[in-house]
Protein backbone atom coordinates (compact mmCIF):
# COMPACT_ATOMS: atom_id res chain seq x y z
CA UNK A 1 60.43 35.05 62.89
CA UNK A 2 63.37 35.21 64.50
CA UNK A 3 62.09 37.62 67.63
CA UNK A 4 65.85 37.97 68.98
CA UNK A 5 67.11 39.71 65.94
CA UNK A 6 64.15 41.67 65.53
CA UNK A 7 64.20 43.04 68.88
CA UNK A 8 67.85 44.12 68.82
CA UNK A 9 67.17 46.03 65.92
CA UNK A 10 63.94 47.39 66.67
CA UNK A 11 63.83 47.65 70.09
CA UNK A 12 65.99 50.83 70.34
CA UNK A 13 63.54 52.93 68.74
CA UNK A 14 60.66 52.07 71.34
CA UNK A 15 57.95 49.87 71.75
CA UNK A 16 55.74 51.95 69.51
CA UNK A 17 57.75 52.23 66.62
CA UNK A 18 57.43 48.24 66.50
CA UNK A 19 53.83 48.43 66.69
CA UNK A 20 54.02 50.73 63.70
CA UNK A 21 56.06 48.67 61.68
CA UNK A 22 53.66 45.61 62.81
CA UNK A 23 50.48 47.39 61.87
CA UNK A 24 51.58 48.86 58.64
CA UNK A 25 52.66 44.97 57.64
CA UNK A 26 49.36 43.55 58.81
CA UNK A 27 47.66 46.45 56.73
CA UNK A 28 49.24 45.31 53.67
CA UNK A 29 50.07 41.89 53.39
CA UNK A 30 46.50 40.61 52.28
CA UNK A 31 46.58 43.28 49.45
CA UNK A 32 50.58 41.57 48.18
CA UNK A 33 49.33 38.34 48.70
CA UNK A 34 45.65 39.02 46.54
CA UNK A 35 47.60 40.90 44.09
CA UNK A 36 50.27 38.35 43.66
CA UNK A 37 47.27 35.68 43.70
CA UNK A 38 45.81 37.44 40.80
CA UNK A 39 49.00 37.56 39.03
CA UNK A 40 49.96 33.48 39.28
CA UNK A 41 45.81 33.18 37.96
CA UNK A 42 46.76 35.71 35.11
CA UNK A 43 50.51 34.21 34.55
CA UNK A 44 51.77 37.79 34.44
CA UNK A 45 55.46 36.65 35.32
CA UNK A 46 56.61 40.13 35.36
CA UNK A 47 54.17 41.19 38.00
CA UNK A 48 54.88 37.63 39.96
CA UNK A 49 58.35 38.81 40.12
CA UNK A 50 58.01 42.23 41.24
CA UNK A 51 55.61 41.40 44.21
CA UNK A 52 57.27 38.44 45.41
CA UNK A 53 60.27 40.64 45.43
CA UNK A 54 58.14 43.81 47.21
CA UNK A 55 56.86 40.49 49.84
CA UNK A 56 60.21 38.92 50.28
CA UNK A 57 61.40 42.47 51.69
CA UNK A 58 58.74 42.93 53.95
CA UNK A 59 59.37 39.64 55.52
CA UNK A 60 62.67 40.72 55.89
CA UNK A 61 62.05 43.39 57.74
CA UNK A 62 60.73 40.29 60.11
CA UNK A 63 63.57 38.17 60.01
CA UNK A 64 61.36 35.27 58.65
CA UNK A 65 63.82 33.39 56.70
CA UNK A 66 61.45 30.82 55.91
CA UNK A 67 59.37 32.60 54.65
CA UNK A 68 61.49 35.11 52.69
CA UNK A 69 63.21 32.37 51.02
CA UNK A 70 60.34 31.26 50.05
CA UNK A 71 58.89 34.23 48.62
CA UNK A 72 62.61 34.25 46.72
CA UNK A 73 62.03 31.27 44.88
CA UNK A 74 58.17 32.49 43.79
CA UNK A 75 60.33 35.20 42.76
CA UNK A 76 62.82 33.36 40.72
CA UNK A 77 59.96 31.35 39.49
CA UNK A 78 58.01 34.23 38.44
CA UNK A 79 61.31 34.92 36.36
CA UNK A 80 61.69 31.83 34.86
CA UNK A 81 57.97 31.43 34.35
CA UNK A 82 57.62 28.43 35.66
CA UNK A 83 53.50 28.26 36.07
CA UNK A 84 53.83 24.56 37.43
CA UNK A 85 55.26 25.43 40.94
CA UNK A 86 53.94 28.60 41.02
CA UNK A 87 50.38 27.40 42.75
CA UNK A 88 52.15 25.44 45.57
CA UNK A 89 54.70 28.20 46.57
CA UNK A 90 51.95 30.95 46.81
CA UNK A 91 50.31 28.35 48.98
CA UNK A 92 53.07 27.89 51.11
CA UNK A 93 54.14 31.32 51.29
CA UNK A 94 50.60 32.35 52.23
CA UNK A 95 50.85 29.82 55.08
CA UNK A 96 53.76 30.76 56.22
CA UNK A 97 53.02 34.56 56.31
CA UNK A 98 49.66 33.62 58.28
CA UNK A 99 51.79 31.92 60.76
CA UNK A 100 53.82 35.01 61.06
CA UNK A 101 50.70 37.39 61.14
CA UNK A 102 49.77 34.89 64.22
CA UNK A 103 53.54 35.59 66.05
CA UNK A 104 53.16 39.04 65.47
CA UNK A 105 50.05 39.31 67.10
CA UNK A 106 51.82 37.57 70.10
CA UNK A 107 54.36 40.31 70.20
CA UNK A 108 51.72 42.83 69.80
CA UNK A 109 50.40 42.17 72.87
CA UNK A 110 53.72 41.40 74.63
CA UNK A 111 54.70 45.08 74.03
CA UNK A 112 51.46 46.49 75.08
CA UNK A 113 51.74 44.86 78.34
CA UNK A 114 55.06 46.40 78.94
């Protein structure tokens, strides 16, 4: 996460309009990252396209590019149907978004402290 360019964006509209935007990620990430999950088990390409894409813009939102590239290429996977990287990049990506979940938390509390 790149917490610079998060804050100059965010931080205009208030301190509670980032916890928003932090809750309502933490709310639905688990659901993306089952239902993608499912879709890799199911090798429904479409569907491993559409919510990598949906993930890869909510990481955005983060500036995680680490993890939004990576959720690009599960993407671009999911359109080329490739099943034989598909398993390691959800694994990654799932990793990755756990260490965000973690920095988030972090600034959570940083912003309630304020």
């Amino acid at each position: 996460m790149d917490r610079e360019e998060f804050y100059k964006n965010y931080k205009p509209f208030g301190n509670q309009m980032i916890l928003d935007i932090i809750k309502d990620f933490k709310d639905d990430i688990p659901d993306k990252l089952n239902s993608l999950s499912t879709a890799i088990e199911q090798k429904s390409f479409d569907n491993i396209r559409t919510i990598s894409h949906n993930i890869k813009g909510s990481l955005g939102v983060f500036y995680d590019e680490k993890a939004r590239q990576l959720a690009s290429e599960l993407e671009m996977s999911g359109k080329k149907q490739r099943k034989d990287v598909l398993e390691e990049q959800f694994q990654k990506l799932s990793e990755l978004v756990n260490e965000l979940l973690r920095e988030l938390d972090q600034v959570k509390q940083e912003l309630e402290n304020e």
